[in-house]
Protein backbone atom coordinates (compact mmCIF):
# COMPACT_ATOMS: atom_id res chain seq x y z
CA UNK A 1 0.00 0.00 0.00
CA UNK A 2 1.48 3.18 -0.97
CA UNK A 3 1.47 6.06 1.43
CA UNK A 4 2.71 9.73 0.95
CA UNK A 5 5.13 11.50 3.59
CA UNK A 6 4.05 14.94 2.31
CA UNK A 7 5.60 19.10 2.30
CA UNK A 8 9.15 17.18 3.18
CA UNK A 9 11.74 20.06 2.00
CA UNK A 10 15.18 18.67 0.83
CA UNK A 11 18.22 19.94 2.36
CA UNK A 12 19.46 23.31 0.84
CA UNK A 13 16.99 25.06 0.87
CA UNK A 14 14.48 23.12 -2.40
CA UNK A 15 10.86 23.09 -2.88
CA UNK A 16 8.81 20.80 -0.77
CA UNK A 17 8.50 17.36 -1.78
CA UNK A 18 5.99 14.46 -1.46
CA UNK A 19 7.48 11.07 -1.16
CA UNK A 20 5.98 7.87 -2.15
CA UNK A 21 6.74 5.22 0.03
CA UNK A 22 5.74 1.77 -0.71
CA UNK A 23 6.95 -1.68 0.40
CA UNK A 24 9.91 0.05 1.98
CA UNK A 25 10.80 1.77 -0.66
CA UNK A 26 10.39 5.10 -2.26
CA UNK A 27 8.28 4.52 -5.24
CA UNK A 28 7.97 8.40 -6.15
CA UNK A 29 8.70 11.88 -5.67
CA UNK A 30 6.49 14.79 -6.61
CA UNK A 31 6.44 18.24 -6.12
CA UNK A 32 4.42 19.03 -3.12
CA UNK A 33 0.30 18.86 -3.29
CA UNK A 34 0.36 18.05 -6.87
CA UNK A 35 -1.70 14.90 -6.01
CA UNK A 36 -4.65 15.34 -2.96
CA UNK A 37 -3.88 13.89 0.10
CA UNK A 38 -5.25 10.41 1.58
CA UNK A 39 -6.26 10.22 5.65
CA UNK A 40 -2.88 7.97 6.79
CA UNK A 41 -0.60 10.35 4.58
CA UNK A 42 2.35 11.69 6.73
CA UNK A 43 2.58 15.67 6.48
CA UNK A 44 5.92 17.02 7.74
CA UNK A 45 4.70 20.86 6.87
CA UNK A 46 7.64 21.57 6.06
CA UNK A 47 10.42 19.88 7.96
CA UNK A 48 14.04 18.68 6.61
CA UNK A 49 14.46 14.87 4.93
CA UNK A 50 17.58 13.07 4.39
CA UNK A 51 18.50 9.52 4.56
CA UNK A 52 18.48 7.86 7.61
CA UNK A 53 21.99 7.95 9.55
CA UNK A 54 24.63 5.15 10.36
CA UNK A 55 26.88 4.47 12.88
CA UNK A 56 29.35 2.25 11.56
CA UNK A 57 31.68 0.88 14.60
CA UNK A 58 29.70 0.24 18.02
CA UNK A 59 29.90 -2.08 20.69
CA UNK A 60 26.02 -2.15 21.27
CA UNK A 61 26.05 -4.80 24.27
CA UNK A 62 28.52 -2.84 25.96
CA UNK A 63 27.16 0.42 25.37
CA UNK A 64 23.77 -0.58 27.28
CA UNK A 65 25.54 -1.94 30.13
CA UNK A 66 28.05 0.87 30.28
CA UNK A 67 25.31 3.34 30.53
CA UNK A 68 24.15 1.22 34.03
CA UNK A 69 27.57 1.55 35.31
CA UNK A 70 29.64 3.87 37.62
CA UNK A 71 30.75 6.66 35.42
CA UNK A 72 34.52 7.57 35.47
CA UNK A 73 34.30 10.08 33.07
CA UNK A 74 35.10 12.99 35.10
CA UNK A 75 37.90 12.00 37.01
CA UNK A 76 41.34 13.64 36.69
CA UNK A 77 43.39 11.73 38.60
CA UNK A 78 43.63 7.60 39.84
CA UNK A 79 42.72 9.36 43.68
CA UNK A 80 39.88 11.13 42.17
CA UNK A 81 38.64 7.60 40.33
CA UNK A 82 38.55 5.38 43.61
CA UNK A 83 36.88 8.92 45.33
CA UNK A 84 34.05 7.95 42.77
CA UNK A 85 33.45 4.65 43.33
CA UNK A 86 33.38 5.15 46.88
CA UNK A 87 30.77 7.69 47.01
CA UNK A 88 28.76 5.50 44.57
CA UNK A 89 29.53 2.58 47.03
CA UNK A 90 28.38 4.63 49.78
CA UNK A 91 25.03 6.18 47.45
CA UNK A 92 24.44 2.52 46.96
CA UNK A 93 24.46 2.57 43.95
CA UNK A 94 26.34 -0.55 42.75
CA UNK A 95 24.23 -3.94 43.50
CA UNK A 96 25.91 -6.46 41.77
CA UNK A 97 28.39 -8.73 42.98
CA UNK A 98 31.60 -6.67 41.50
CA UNK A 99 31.74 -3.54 41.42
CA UNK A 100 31.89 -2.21 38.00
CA UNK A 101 33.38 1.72 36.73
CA UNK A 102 33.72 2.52 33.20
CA UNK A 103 35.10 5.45 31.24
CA UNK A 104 38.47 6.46 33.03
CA UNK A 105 41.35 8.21 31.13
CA UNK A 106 44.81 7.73 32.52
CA UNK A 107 46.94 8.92 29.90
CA UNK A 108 47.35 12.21 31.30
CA UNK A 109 47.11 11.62 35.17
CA UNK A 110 49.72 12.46 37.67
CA UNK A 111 49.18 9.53 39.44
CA UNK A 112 48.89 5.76 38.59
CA UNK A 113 46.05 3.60 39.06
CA UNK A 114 46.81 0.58 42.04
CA UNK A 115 44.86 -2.21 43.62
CA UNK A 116 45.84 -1.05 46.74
CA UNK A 117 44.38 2.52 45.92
CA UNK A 118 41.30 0.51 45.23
CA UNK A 119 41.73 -1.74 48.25
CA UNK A 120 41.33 1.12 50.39
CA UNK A 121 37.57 1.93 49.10
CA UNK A 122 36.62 -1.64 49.27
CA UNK A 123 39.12 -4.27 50.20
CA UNK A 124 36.95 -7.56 50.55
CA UNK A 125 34.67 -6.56 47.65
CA UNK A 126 35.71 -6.77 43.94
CA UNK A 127 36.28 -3.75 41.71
CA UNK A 128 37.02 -3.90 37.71
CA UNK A 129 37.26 -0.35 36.29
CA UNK A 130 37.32 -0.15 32.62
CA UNK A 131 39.06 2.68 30.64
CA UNK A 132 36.92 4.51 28.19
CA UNK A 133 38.81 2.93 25.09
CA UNK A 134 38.43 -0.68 26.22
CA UNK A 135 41.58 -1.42 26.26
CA UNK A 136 42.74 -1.45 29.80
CA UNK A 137 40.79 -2.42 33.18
CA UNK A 138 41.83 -1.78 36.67
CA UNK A 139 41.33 -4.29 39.03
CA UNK A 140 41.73 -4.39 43.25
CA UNK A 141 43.22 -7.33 45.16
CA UNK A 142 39.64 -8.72 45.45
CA UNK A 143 39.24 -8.66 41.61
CA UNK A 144 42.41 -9.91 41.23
CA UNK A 145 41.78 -13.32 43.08
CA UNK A 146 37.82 -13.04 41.81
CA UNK A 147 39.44 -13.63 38.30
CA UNK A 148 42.14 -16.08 39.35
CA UNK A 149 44.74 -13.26 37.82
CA UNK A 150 48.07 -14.05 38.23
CA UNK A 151 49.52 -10.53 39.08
CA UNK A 152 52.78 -11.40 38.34
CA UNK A 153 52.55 -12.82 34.83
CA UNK A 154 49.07 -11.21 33.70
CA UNK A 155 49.06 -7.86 35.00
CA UNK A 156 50.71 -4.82 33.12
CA UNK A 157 51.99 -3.32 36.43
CA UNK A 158 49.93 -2.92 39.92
CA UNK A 159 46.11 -4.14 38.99
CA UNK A 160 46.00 -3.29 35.66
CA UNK A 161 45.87 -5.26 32.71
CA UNK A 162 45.61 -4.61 28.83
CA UNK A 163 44.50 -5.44 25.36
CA UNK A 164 43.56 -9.53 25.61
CA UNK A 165 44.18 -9.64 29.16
CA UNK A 166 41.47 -6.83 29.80
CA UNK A 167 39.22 -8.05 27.39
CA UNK A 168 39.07 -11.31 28.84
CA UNK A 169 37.79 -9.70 32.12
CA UNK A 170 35.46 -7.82 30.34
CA UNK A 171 33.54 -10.34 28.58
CA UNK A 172 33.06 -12.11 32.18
CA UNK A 173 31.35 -8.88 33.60
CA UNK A 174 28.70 -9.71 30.67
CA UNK A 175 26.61 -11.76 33.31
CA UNK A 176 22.67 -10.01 33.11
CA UNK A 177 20.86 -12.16 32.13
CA UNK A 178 19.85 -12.44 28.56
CA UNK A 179 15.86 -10.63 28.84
CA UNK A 180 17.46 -8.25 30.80
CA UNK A 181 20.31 -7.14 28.58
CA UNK A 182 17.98 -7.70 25.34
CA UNK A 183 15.77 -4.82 27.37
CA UNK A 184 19.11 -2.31 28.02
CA UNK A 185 20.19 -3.05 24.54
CA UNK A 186 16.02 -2.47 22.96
CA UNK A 187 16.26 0.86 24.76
CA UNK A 188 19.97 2.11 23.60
CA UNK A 189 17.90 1.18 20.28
CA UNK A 190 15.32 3.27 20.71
CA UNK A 191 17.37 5.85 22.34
CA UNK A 192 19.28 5.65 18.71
CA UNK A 193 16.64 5.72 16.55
CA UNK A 194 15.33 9.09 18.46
CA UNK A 195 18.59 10.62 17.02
CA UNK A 196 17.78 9.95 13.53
CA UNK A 197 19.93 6.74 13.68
CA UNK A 198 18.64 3.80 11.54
CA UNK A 199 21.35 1.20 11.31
CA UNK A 200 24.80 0.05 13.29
CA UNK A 201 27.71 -2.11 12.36
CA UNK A 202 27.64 -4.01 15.99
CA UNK A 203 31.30 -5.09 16.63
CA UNK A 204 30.42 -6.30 20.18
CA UNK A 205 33.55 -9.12 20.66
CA UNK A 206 30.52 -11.88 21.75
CA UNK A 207 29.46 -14.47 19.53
CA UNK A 208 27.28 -11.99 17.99
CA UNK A 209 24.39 -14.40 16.32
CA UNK A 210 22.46 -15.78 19.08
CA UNK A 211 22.33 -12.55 20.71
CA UNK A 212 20.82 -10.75 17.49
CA UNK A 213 18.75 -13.99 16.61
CA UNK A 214 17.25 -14.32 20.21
CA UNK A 215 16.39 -10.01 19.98
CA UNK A 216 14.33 -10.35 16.57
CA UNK A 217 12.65 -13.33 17.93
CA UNK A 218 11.59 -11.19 20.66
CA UNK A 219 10.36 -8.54 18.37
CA UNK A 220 13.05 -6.36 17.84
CA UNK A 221 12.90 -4.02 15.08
CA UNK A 222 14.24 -0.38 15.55
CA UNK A 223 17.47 -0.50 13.99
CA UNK A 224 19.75 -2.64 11.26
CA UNK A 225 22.35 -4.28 12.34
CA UNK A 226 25.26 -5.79 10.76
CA UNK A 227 27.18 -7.78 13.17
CA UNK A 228 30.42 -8.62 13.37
CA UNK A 229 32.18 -11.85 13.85
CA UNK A 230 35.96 -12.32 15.45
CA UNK A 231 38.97 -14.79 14.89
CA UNK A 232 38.01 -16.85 17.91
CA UNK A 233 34.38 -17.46 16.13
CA UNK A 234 35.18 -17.88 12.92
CA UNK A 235 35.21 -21.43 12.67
CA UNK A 236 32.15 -21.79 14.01
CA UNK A 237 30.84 -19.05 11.92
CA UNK A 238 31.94 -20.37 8.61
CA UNK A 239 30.42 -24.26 10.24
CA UNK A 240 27.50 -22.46 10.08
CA UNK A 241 27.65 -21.09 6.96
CA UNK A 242 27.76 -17.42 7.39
CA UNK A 243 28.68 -14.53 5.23
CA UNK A 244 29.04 -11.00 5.34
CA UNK A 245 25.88 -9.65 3.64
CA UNK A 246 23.59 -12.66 4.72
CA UNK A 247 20.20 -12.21 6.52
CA UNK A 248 19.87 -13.76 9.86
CA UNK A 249 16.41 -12.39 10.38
CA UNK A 250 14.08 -9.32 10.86
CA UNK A 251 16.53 -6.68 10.00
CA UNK A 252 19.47 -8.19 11.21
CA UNK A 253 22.23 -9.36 8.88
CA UNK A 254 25.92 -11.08 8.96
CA UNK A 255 28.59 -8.20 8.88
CA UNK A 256 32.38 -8.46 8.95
CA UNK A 257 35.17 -10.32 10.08
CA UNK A 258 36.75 -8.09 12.84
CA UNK A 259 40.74 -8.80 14.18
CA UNK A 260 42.38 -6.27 16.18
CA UNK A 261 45.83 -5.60 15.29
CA UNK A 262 47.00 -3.52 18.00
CA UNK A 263 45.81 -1.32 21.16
CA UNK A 264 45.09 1.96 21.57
CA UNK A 265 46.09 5.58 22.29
CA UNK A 266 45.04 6.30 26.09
CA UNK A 267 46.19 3.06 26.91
CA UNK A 268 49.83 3.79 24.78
CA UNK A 269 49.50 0.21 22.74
CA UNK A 270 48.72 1.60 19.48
CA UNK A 271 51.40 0.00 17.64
CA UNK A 272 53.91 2.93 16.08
CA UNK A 273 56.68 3.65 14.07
CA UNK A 274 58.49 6.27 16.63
CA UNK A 275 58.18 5.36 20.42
CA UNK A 276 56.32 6.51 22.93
CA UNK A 277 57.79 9.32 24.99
CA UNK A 278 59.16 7.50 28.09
CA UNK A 279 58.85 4.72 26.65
CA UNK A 280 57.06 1.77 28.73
CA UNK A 281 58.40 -1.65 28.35
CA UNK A 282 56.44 -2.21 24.61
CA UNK A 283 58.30 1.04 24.08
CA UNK A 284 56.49 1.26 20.58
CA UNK A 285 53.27 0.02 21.25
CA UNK A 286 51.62 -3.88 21.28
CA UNK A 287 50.81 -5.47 18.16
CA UNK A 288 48.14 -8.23 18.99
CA UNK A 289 48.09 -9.51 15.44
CA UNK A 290 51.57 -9.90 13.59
CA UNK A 291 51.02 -9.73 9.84
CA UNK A 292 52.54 -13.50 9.47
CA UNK A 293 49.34 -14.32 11.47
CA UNK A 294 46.77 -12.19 9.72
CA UNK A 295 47.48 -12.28 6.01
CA UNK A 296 46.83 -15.96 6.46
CA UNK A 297 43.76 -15.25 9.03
CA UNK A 298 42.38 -12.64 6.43
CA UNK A 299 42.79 -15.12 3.58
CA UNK A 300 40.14 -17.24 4.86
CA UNK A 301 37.78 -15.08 6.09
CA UNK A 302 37.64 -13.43 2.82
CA UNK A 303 37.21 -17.21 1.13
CA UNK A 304 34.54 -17.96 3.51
CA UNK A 305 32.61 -14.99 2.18
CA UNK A 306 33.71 -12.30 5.04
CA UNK A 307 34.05 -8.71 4.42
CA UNK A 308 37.18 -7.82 6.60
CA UNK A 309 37.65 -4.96 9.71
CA UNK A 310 40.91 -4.47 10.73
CA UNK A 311 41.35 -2.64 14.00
CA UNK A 312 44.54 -0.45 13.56
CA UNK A 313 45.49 3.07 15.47
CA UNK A 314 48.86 3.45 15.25
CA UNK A 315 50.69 4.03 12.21
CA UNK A 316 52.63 1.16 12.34
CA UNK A 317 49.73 -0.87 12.68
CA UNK A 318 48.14 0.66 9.83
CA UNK A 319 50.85 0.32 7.23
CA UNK A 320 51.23 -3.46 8.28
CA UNK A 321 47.70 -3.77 7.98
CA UNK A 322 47.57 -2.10 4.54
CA UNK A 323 50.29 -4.47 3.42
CA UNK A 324 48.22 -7.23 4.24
CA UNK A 325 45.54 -6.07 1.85
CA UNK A 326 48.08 -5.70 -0.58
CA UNK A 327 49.17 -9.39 -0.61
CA UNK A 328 45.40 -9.95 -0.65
CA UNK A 329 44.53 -8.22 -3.67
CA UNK A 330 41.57 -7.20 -2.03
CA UNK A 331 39.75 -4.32 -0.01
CA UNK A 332 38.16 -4.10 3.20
CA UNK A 333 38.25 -1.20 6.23
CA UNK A 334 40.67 -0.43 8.54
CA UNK A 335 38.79 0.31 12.03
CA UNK A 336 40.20 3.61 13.84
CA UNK A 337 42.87 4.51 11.70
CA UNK A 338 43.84 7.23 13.68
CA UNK A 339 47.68 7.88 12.87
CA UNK A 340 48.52 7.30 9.47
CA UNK A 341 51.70 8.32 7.83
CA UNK A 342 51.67 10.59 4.85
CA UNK A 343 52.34 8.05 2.39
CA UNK A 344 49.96 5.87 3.42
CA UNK A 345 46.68 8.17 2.92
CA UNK A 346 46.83 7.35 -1.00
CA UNK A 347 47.28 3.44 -0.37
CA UNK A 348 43.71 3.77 1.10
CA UNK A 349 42.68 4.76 -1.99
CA UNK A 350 44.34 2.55 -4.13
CA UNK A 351 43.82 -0.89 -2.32
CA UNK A 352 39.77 0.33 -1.90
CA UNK A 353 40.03 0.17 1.95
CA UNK A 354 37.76 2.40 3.56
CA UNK A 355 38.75 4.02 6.60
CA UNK A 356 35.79 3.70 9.43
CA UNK A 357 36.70 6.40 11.63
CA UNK A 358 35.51 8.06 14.75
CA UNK A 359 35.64 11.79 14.64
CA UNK A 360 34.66 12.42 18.81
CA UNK A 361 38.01 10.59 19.67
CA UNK A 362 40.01 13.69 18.12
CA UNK A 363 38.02 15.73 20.18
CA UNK A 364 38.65 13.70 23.11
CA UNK A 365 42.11 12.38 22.49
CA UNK A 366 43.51 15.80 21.45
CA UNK A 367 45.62 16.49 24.59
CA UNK A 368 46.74 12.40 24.87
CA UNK A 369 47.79 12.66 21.09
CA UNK A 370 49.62 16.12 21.89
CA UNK A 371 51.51 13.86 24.89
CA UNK A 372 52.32 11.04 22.91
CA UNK A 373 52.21 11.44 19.35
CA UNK A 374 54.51 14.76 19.51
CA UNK A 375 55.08 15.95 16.41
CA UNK A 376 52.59 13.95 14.54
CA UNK A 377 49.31 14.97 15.26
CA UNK A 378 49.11 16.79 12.09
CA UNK A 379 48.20 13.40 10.72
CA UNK A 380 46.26 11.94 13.47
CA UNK A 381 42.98 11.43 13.33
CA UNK A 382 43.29 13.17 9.84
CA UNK A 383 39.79 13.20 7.84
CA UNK A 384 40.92 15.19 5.44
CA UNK A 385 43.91 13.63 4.28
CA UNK A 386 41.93 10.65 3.71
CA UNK A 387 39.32 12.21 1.30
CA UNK A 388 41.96 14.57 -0.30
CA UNK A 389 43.86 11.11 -1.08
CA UNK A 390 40.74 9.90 -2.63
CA UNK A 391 39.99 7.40 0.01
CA UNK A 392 36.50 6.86 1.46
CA UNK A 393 35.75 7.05 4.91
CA UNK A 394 32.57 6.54 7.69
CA UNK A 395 31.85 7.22 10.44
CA UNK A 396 31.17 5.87 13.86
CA UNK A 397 31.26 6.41 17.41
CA UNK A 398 32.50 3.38 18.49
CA UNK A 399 30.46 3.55 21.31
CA UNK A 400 30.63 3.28 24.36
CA UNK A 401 34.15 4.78 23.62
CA UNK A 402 32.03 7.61 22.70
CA UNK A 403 28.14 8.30 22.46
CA UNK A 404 25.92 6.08 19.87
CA UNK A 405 25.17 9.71 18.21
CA UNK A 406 26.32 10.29 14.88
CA UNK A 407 25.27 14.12 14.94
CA UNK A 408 28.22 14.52 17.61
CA UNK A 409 30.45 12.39 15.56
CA UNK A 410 29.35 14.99 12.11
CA UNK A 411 29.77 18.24 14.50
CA UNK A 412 33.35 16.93 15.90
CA UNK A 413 34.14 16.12 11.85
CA UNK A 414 33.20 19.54 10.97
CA UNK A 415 34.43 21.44 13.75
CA UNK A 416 37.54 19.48 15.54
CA UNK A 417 36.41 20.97 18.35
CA UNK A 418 34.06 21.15 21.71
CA UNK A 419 33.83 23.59 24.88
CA UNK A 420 34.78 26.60 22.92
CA UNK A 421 38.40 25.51 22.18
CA UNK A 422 40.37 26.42 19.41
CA UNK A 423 39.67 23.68 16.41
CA UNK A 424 42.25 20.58 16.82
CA UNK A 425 44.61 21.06 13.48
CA UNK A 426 41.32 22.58 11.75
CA UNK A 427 43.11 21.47 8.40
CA UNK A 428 41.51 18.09 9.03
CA UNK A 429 38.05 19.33 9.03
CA UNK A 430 35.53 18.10 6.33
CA UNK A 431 32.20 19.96 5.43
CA UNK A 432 28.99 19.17 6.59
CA UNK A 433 27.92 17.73 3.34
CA UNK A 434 30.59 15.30 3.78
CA UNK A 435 30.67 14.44 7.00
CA UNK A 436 26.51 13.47 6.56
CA UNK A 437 27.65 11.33 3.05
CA UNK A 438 30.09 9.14 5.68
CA UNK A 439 27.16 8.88 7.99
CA UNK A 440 24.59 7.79 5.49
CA UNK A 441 23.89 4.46 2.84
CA UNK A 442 21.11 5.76 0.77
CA UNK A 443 19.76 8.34 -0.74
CA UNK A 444 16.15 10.45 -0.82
CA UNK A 445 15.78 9.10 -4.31
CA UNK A 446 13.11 7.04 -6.05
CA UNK A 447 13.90 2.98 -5.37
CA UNK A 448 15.96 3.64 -2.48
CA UNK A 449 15.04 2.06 1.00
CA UNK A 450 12.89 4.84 2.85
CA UNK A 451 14.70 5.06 5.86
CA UNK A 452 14.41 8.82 6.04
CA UNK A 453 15.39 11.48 8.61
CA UNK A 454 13.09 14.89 9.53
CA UNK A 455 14.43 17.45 10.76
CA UNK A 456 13.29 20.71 12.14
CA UNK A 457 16.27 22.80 10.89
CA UNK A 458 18.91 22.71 7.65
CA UNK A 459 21.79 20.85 9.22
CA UNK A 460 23.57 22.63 6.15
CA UNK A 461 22.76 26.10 7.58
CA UNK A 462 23.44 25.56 11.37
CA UNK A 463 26.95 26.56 13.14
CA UNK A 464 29.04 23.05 13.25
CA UNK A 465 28.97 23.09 17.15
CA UNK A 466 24.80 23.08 17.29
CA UNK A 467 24.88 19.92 14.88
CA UNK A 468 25.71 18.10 18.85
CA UNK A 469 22.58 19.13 19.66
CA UNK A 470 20.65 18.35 16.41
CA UNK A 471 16.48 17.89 16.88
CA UNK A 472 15.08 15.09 14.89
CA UNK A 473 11.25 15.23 14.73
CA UNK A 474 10.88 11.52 12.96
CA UNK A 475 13.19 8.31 11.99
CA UNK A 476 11.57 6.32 9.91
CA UNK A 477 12.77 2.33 8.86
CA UNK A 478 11.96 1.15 5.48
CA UNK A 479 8.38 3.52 5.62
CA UNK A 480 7.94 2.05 9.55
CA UNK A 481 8.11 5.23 11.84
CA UNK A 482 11.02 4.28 14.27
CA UNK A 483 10.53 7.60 16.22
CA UNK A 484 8.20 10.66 16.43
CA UNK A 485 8.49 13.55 18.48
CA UNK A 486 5.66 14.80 20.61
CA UNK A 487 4.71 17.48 17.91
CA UNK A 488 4.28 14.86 15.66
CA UNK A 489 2.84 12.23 17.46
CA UNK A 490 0.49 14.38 18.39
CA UNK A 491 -0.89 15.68 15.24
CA UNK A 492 -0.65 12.69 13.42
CA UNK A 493 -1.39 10.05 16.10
CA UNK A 494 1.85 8.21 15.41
CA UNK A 495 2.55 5.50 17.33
CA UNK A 496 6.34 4.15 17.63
């Protein structure tokens, strides 16, 4: 049945349109009220369309649960992290069995996270805290024998441990039970969709297709979702028969095979060519995945059927990984890619490997880079290098690294900055119109999927910083209205 979403005005400033939507699909596009209206037309009177938004790198699982969690965010200092969790202890505000923090950056503190600076807020209880990229968790004494760590062989210094050590401990906190994470993760969903968002590339590092299977079972339907599969699943994903591309069910479908290469910036393992300034013991970094293990790795995901991720940050990392497509003859996306030497923007372009990038972490790394990458930050987290090279990038927020929100990930692409500070090496900016082409599949265009965005304002005509802040008055999924605002809901009793 076709139905009209009527006196929709293009970006730029155009006429009003009426769009015919039918199964899914736009079937037509007219200049406004040439044709009456029917009673269940959709009349935006007025509002912005463009195609619905993408966020191509999140962790979706751990998004929801990070939201639930003790938020580390604002501390400054490992004293000012355990001062957290122990007024949160005291506020009662952590039930479960460990105690659980998320969000802390170290890379610039004057002090070092211990487990006995977490012993003293609760020694017989245990505490995990888990840095904001991921890639590091601090643990007390209790946590330590909670996890049967070995401090001595499997703990980068007092408590802490990184890259596979960490993520080990994280995928043990994942212990809600399955309704009630399928309920956190329906309402980071919905809480998505309300931001004009209408599908993810979920990277979560689970075995991905039960989780998504068991979710559309249950009636979930507010986003696509491509998920992603990881080295120690692959053989039971290509048992099964999966591919990259492949429907599971609902609007869930197979996405990529993800490997992680190396670590990451805050937690100084992105794998570089130069050291790190006082250097740790890895002085240039940790490289997870040597090339001699993922050419061959990459090889047969790709003749399984697998489009291929490759998390790299440091430059290093990302010229190793490019050499691997090389040998491969084949394209894919390099996750992060967020120091790049000069030569290697145009190898991008040439090898077809799109660069899935997360504009926020400039914004948020831009002191940590200054710290570590001296010298090179003119070509960190360097948009546009990458398009002036000819390569083509997305983006993502890689949540919960940053917000599942890809208006703040277009504002910090457009403006490189936040708080009224000067723009981080402005050069890298890209335009608005560009930054929204990275964030989007489709187009507002006759046999393209209607998964549409309104708006009440011209993203094109607002200041870069108020694009954070974007309003979105409707999402809508294949013609299916995903989210309404009140205004809308109200005059055309829309239900979500």
């Amino acid at each position: 049945m076709t139905r009209a979403i009527r006196n929709a005005r293009p970006l730029g400033g155009h006429d009003p349109i009426d769009l015919l939507v039918d199964g899914g699909r736009i079937v037509g596009i007219l200049p406004a009220g040439i044709e009456a209206a029917a009673p269940d037309d959709l009349d935006l009177e007025g509002r912005f369309v463009m195609p619905g938004l993408w966020d191509e790198h999140v962790h979706l699982t751990q998004w929801a649960q990070h939201r639930r969690r003790i938020d580390l965010a604002p501390a400054e200092s490992a004293a000012e992290a355990a001062a957290i969790v122990r007024s949160a202890l005291a506020r009662g505000e952590a039930a479960d069995a460990v105690v659980v923090g998320v969000g802390f950056r170290d890379g610039l503190w004057p002090d070092a996270p211990s487990a006995a600076l977490l012993d003293s807020v609760a020694p017989d209880r245990p505490i995990v805290l888990i840095s904001a990229d991921v890639h590091c968790v601090w643990l007390n004494s209790a946590a330590l024998v909670h996890f049967g760590v070995d401090q001595v062989s499997g703990a980068d210094g007092d408590g802490v441990l990184r890259e596979d050590a960490a993520f080990a401990i994280t995928a043990r906190l994942d212990s809600a039970p399955d309704d009630e994470l399928d309920r956190w993760v329906a309402e980071a969903a919905a809480e998505a969709a309300a931001r004009g968002v209408v599908g993810v590339v979920d990277l979560e590092m689970r075995w991905n297709r039960d989780d998504w299977a068991r979710r559309v079972a249950a009636g979930f339907d507010a986003l696509r979702v491509e998920f992603g599969v990881y080295p120690q699943h692959l053989d039971r994903a290509i048992e099964l028969g999966l591919r990259s591309g492949q429907p599971l069910a609902g609007t869930v479908s197979v996405g990529p095979l993800k490997v992680i290469t190396d670590g990451s910036l805050n937690t100084r393992t992105a794998y570089c060519c130069d050291p790190y300034p006082d250097a740790p013991a890895e002085a240039y970094g940790r490289l997870n995945v040597p090339p001699c293990e993922l050419h061959p790795l990459l090889a047969r995901g790709s003749e399984a059927g697998f489009e291929l991720a490759v998390h790299a940050i440091g430059d290093g990392a990302n010229r190793l990984a490019l050499d691997v497509f090389a040998k491969l003859g084949r394209g894919g996306r390099i996750e992060h890619a967020q120091l790049v030497h000069d030569s290697d923007f145009a190898r991008f372009a040439a090898l077809g490997v799109t660069a899935s990038v997360q504009p926020e972490h400039a914004v948020d790394d831009r002191d940590v880079a200054e710290r570590y990458w001296p010298g090179r930050t003119r070509r960190a987290f360097a948009l546009r290098s990458f398009l002036k090279a000819g390569a083509r990038i997305v983006l993502g927020s890689d949540a919960p690294v940053a917000p599942l929100d890809p208006w703040v990930a277009i504002a910090a692409a457009t403006s490189r900055t936040r708080d009224g500070r000067p723009a981080f090496h402005a050069e890298q900016s890209i335009t608005v119109v560009e930054a929204l082409a990275a964030s989007t599949r489709t187009l507002v265009a006759v046999g393209e999927p209607a998964d549409l965005v309104a708006l009440d304002v011209d993203p094109l005509a607002v200041d870069p910083e108020a694009l954070r802040t974007m309003p979105v008055a409707l999402t809508m999924l294949g013609g299916r209205v995903t989210h309404a605002d009140a205004a809308l809901r109200a005059r055309a009793a829309l239900q979500v």
